[in-house]
N, C-alpha and C. Protein backbone atom coordinates (compact mmCIF):
# COMPACT_ATOMS: atom_id res chain seq x y z
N UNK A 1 8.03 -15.31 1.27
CA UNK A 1 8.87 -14.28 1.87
C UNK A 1 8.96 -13.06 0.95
N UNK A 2 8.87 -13.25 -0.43
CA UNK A 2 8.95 -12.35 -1.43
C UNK A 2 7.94 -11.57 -1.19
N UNK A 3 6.96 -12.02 -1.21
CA UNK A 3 5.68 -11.00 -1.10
C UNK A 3 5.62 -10.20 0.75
N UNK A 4 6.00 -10.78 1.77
CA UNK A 4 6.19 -9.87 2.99
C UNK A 4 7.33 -9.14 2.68
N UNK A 5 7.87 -9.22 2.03
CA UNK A 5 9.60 -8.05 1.56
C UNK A 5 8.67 -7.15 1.13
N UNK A 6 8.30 -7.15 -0.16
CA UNK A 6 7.61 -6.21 -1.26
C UNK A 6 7.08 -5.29 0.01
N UNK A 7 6.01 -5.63 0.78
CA UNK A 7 5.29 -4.57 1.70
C UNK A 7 6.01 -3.88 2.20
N UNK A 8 7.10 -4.46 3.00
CA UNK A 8 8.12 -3.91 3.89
C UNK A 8 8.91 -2.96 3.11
N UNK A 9 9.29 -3.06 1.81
CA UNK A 9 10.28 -2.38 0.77
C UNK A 9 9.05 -0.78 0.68
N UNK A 10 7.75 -1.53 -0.25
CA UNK A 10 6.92 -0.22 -0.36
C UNK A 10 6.54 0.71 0.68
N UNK A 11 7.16 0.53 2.05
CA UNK A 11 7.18 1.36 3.10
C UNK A 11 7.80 2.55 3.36
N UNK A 12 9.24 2.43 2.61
CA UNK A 12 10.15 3.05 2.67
C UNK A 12 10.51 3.50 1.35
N UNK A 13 10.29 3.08 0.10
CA UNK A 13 9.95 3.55 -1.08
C UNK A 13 9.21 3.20 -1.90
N UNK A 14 9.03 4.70 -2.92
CA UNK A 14 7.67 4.60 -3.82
C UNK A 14 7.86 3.85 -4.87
N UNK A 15 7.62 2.70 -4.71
CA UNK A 15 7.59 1.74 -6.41
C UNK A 15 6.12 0.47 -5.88
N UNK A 16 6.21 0.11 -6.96
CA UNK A 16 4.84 -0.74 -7.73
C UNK A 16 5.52 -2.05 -7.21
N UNK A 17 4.78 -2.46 -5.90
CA UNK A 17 5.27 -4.19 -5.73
C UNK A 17 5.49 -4.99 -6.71
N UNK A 18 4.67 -4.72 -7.83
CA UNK A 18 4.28 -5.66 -8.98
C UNK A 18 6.23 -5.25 -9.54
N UNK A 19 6.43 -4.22 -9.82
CA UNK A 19 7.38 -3.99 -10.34
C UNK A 19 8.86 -5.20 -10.17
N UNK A 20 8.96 -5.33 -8.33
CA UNK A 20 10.12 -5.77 -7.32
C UNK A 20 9.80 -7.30 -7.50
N UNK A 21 11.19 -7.53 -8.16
CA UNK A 21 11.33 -9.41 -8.23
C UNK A 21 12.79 -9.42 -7.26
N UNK A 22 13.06 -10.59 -7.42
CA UNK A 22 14.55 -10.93 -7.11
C UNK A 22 15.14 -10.42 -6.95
N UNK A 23 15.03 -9.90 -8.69
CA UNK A 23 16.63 -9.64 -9.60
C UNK A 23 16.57 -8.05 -9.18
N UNK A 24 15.68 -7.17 -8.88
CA UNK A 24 15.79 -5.86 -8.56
C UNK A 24 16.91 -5.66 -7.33
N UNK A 25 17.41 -4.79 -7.66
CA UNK A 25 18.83 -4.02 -6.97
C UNK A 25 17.83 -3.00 -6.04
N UNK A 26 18.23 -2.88 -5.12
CA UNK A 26 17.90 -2.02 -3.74
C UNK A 26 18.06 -0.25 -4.38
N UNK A 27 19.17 -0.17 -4.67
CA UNK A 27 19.57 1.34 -4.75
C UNK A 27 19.37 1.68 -6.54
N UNK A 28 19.86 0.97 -6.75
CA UNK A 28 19.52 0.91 -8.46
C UNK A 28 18.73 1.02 -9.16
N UNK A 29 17.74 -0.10 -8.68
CA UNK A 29 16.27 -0.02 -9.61
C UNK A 29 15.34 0.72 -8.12
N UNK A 30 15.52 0.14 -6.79
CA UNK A 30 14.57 0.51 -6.13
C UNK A 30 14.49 2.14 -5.25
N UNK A 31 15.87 2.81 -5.31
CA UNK A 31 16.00 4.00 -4.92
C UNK A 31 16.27 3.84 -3.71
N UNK A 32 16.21 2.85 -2.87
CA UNK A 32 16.53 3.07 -1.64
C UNK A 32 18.33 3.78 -1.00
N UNK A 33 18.69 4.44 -0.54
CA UNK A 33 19.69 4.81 0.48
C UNK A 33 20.13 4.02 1.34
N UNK A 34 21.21 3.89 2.02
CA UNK A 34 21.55 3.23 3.15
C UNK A 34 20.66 3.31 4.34
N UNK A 35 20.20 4.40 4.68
CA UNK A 35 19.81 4.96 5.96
C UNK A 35 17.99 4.08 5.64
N UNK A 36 17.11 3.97 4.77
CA UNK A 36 16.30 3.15 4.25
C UNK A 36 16.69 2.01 4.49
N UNK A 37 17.52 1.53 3.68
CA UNK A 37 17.98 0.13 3.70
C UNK A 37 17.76 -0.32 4.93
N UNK A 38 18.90 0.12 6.27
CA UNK A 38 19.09 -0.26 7.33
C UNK A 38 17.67 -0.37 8.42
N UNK A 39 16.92 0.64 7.98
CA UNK A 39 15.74 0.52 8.75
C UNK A 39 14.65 -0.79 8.26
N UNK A 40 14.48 -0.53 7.31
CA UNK A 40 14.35 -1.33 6.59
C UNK A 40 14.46 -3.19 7.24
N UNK A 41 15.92 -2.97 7.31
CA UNK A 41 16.24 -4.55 8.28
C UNK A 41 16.11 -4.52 9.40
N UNK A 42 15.89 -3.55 10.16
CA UNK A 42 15.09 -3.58 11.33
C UNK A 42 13.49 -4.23 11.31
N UNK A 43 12.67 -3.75 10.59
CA UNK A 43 11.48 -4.10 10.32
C UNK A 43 11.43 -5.86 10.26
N UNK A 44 12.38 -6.30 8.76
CA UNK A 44 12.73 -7.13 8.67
C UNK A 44 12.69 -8.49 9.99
N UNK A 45 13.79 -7.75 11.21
CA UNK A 45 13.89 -8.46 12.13
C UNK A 45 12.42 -8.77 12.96
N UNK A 46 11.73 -8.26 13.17
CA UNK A 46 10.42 -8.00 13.60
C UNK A 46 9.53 -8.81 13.20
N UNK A 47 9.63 -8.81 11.64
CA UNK A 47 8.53 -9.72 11.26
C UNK A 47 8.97 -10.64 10.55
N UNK A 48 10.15 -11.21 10.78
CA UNK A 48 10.40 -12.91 10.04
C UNK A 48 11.11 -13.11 11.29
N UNK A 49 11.05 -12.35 13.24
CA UNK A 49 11.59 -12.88 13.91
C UNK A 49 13.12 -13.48 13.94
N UNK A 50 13.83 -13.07 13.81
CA UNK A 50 15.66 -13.08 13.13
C UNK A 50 16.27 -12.04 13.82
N UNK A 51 17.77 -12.51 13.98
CA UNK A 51 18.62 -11.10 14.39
C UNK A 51 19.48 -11.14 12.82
N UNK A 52 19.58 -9.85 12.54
CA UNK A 52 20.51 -9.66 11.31
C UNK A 52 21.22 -8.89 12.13
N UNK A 53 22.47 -9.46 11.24
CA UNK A 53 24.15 -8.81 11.37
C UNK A 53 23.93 -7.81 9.79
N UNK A 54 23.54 -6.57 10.69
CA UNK A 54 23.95 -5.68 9.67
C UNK A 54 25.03 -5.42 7.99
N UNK A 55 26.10 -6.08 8.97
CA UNK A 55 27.15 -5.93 7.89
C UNK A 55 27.43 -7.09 7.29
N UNK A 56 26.33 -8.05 7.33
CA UNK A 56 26.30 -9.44 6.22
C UNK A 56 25.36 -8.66 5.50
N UNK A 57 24.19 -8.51 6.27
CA UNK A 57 22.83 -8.38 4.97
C UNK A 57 23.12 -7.07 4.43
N UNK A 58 23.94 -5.82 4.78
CA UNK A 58 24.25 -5.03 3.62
C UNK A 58 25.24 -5.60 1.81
N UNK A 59 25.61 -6.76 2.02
CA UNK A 59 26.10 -7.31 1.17
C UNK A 59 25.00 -7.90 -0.10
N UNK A 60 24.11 -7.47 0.36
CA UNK A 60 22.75 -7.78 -0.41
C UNK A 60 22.83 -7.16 -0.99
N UNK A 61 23.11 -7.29 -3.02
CA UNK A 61 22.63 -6.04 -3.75
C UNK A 61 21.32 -6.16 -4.34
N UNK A 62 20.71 -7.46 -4.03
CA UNK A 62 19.43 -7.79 -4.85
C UNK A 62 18.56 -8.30 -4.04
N UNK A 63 17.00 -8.24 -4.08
CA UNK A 63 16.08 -8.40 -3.41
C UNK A 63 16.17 -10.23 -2.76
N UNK A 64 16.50 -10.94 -4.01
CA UNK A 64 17.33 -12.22 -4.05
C UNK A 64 18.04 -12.57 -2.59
N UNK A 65 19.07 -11.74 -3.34
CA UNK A 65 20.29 -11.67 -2.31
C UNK A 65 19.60 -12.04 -0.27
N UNK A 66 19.24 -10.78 -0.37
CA UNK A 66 18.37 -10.48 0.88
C UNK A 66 17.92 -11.44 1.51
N UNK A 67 16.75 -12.31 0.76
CA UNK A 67 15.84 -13.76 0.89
C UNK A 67 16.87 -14.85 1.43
N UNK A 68 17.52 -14.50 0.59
CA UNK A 68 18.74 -15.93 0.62
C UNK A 68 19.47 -15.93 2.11
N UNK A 69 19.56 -14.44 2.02
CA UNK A 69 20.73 -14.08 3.84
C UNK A 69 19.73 -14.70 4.82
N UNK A 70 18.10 -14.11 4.40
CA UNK A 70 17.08 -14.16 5.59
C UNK A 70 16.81 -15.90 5.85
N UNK A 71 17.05 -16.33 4.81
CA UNK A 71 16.30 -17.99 4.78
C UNK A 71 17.11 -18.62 5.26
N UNK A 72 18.52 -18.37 5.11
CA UNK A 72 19.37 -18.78 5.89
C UNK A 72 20.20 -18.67 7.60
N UNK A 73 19.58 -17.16 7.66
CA UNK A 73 19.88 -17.28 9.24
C UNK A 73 18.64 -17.75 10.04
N UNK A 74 17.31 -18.10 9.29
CA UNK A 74 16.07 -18.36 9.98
C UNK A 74 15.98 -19.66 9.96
N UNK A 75 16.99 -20.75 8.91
CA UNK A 75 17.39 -22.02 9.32
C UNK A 75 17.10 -22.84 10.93
C-alpha cells in the first residue's frame, strides 16, 4: 500500500518517493495543503476501492497514520 500512496502523493507534490516513509508528515515534510490532501483522498478512494470519511482520515498526520485509517476501513 506504501508504494501505491507514494505515486498517488507524487501527483500532487514534488518530492522523491524514495524520500516518503511512514514517519513523513503530509504538510511538514511533504508540503502538501488541505485542498491537496483532500483530493488526494479522493484518488485514494478510487484505487484501494474504499469510502473515506473525510474527517477521520484528515486526522492523519503521517503517511503511517493514513495506511493504518485505509487498512482498516478496507477490513
Amino acid at each position: 500500500m506504501l508504494e501505491q500512496l507514494k505515486e498517488l502523493m507524487c501527483s500532487y507534490v514534488d518530492v522523491d518517493p524514495e524520500s516518503i516513509s511512514e514517519d513523513s508528515r503530509f504538510s511538514e515534510d511533504l508540503g502538501f495543503n488541505s485542498y491537496d490532501f483532500i483530493c488526494m483522498l479522493g484518488d485514494c478512494e478510487d484505487e484501494f476501492d474504499v469510502e473515506i470519511e473525510q474527517s477521520e482520515a484528515a486526522k492523519s498526520k503521517t503517511v503511517g497514520q493514513l495506511i493504518a485509517y485505509l487498512e482498516g476501513i478496507k477490513a
